[in-house]
C-alpha atoms as a PDB file:
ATOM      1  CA  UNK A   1       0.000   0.000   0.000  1.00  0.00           C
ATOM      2  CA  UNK A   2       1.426   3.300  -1.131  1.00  0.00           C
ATOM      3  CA  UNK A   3       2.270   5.709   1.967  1.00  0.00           C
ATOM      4  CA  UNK A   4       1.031   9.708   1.077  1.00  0.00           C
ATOM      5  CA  UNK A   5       3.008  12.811   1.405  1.00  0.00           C
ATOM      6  CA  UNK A   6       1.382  13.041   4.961  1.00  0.00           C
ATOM      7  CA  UNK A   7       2.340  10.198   6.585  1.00  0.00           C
ATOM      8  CA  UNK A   8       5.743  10.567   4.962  1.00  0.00           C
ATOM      9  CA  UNK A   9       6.051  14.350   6.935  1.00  0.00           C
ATOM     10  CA  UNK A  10       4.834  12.924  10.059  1.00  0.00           C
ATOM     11  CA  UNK A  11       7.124   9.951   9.995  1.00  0.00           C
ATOM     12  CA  UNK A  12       9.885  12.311  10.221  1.00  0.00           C
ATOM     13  CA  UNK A  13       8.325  14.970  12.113  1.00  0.00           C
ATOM     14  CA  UNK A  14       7.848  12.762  15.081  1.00  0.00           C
ATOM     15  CA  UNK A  15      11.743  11.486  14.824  1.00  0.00           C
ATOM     16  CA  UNK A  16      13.000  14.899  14.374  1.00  0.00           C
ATOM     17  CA  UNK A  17      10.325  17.356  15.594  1.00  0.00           C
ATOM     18  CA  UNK A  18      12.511  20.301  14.961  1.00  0.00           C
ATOM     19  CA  UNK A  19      12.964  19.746  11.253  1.00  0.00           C
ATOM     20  CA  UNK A  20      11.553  21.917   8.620  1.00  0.00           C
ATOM     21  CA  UNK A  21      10.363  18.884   6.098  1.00  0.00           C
ATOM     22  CA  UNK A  22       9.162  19.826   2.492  1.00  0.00           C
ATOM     23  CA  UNK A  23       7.588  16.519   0.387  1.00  0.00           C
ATOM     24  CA  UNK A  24       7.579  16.449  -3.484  1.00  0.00           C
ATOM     25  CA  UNK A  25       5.117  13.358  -5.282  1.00  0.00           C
ATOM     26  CA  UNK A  26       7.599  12.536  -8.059  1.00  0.00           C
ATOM     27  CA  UNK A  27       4.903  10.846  -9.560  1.00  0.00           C
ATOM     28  CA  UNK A  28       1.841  10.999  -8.500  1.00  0.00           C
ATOM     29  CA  UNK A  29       1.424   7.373  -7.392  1.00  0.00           C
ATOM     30  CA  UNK A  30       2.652   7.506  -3.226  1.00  0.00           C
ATOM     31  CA  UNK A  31       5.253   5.520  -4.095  1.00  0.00           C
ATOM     32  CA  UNK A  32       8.096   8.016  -5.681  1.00  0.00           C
ATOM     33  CA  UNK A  33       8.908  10.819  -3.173  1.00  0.00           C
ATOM     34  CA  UNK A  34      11.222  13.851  -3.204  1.00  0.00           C
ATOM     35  CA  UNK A  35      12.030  15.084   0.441  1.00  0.00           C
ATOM     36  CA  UNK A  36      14.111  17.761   1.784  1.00  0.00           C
ATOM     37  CA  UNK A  37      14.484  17.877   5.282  1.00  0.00           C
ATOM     38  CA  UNK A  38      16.183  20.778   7.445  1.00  0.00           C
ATOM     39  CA  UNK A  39      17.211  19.937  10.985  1.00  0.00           C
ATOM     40  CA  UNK A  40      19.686  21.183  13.949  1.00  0.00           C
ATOM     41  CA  UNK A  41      19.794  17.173  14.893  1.00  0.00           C
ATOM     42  CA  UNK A  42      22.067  16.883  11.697  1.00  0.00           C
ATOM     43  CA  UNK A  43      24.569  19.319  13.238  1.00  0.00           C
ATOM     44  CA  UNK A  44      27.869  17.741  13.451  1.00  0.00           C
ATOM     45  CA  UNK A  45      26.378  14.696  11.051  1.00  0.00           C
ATOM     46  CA  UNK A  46      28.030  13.305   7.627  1.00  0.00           C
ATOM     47  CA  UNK A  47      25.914  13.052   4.913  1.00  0.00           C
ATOM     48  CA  UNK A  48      25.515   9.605   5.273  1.00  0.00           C
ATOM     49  CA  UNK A  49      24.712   9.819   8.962  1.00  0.00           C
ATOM     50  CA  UNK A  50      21.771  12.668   8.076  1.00  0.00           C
ATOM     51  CA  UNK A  51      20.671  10.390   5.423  1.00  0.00           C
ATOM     52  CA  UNK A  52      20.056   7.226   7.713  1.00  0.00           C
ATOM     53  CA  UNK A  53      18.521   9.647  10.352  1.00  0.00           C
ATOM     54  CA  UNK A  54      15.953   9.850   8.084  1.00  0.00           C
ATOM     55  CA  UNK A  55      15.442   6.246   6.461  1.00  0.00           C
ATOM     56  CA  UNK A  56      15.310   5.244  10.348  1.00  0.00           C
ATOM     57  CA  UNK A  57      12.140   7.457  11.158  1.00  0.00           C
ATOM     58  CA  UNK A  58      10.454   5.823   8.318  1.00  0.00           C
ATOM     59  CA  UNK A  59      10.846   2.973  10.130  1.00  0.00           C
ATOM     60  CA  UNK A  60      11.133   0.451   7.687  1.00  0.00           C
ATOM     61  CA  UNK A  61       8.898   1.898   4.947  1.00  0.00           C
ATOM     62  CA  UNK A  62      11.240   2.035   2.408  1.00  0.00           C
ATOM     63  CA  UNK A  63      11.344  -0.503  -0.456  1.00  0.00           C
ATOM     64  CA  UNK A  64       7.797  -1.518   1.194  1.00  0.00           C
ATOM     65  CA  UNK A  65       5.547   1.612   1.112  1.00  0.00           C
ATOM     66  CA  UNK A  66       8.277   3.237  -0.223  1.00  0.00           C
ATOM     67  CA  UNK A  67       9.668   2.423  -3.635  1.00  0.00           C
ATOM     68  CA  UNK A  68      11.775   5.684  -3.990  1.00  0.00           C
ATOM     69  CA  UNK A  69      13.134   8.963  -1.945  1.00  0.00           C
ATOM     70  CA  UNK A  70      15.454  11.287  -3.520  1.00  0.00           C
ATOM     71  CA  UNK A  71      16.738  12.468   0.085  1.00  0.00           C
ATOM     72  CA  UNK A  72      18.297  16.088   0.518  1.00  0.00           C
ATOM     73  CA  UNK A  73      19.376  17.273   4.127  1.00  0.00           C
ATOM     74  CA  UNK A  74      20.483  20.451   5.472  1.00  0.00           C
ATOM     75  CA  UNK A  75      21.539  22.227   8.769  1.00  0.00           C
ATOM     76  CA  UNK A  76      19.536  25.388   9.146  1.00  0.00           C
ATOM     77  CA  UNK A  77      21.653  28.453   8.238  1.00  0.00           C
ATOM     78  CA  UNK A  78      22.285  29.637  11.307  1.00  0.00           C
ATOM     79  CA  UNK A  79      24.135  26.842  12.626  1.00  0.00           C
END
């Protein structure tokens, strides 16, 4: 079953309530997602590191719900 932009956002809301989370539908089908996700938690954090933050809080959703997630993260500016 496809997962929507929603439960995408909340999924990583709840693991990193700070972060500023913007969700793109690739495609149209809940199964091809764009995120980009800004958060002080990745202060400090390779790429990598920020990266599996994120597939963590979706706690097993991807290649399930989740076919695809081109992943972006940032460190707010003014850190």
């Amino acid at each position: 079953m496809p997962m929507t932009a929603g439960q995408l956002e909340q999924m990583i809301r709840t693991a990193l309530p700070d972060a500023q989370v913007e969700i793109t539908d690739l495609r149209g089908d809940g199964d091809h997602y764009a995120a980009h996700v800004v958060s002080h938690a990745f202060a400090g954090k390779t790429r990598v590191q920020q990266h599996k933050m994120v597939y963590d809080a979706l706690e097993g959703g991807m290649g399930d719900a989740l076919h695809a997630l081109a992943l972006q993260t940032s460190v707010p500016d003014n850190d």
